[in-house]
Protein backbone atom coordinates (compact mmCIF):
# COMPACT_ATOMS: atom_id res chain seq x y z
CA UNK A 1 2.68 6.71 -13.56
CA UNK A 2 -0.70 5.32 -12.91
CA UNK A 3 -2.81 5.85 -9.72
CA UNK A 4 -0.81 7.67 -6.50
CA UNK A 5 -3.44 7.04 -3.76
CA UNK A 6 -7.24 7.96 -4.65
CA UNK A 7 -6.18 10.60 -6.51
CA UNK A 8 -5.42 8.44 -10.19
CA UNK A 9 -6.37 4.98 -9.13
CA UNK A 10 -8.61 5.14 -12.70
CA UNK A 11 -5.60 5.86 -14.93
CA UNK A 12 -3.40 2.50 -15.87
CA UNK A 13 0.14 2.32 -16.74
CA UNK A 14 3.14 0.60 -17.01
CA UNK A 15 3.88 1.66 -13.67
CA UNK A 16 2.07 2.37 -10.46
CA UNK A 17 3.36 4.01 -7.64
CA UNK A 18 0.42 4.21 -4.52
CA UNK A 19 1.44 6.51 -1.87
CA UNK A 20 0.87 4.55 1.51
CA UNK A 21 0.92 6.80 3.84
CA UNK A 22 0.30 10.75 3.41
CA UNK A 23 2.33 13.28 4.31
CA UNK A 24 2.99 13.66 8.17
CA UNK A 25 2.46 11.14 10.11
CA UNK A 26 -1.20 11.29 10.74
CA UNK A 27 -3.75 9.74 9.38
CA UNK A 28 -6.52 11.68 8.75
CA UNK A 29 -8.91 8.87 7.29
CA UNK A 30 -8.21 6.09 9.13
CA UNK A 31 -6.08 3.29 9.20
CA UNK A 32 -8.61 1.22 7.30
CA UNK A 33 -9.16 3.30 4.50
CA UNK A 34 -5.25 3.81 4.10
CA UNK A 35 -4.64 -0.04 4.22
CA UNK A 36 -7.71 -1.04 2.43
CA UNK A 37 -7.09 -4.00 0.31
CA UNK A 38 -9.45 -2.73 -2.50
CA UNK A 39 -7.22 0.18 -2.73
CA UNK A 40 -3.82 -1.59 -2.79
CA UNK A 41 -5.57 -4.60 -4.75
CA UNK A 42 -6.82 -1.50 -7.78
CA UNK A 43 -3.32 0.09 -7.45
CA UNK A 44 -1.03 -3.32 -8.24
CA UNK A 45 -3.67 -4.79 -10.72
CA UNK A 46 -3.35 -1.50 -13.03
CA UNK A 47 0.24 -1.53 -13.50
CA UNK A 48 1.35 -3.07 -16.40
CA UNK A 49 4.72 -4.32 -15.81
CA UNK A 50 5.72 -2.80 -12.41
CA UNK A 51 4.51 -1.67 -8.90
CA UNK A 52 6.18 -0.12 -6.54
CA UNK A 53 4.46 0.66 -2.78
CA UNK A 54 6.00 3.54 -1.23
CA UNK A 55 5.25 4.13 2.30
CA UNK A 56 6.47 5.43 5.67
CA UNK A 57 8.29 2.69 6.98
CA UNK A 58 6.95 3.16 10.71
CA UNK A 59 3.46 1.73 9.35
CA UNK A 60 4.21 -1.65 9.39
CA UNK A 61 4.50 -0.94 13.49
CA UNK A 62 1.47 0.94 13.77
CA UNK A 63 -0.37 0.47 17.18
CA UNK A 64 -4.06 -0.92 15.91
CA UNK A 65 -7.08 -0.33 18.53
CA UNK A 66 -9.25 -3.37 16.26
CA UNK A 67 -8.68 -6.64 15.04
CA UNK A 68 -9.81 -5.59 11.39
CA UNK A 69 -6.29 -2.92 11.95
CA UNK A 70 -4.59 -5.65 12.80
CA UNK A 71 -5.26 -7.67 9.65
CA UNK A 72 -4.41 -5.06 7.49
CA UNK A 73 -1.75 -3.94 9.32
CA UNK A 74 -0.92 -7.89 8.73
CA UNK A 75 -1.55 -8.02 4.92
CA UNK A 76 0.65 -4.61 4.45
CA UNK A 77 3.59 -6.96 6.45
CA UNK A 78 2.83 -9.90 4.23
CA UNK A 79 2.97 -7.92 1.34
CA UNK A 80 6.38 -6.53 2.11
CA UNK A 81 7.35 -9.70 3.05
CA UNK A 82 6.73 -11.48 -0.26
CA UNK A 83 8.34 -8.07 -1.98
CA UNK A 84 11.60 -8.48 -0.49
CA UNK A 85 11.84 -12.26 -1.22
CA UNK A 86 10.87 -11.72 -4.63
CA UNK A 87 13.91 -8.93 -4.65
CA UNK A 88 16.34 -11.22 -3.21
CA UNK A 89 15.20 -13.94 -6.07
CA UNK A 90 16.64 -11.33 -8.76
């Protein structure tokens, strides 16, 4: 497994697994940091064959106080979007 959050975004692998949302249900960093597209953008590129995003599925109906939340909020949706038509494809 290659990068799980910020704690192995470094390492690359045939598989990466980022954690998108911590433990709980709070976030103690911010919605930005947790949905920053740097971070997701690192965690996908370093996998080698396969990425998986495993989240809480309650943050894709996250309330967002800013418009920059609400694009990432957006781009998380997207991404899950495209994800589940590329599933369906196989």
């Amino acid at each position: 497994m290659a990068g799980r959050g910020e704690e192995g975004s470094a390492r690359r692998g045939a598989l990466t697994a980022p954690r998108a949302l911590p433990r709980g249900t709070e976030i103690p960093r911010g919605l930005e940091f947790l949905l920053s597209r740097n971070r997701l953008n690192v965690a996908i590129s370093r996998a080698q064959c396969l990425a998986y995003l495993v989240g809480n599925p309650r943050l894709l109906d996250v309330r967002c106080r800013t418009v920059e939340q609400m694009r990432l909020v957006n781009a998380l949706c997207r991404f899950v979007e495209l994800g589940k038509a590329e599933a369906t494809k196989a």
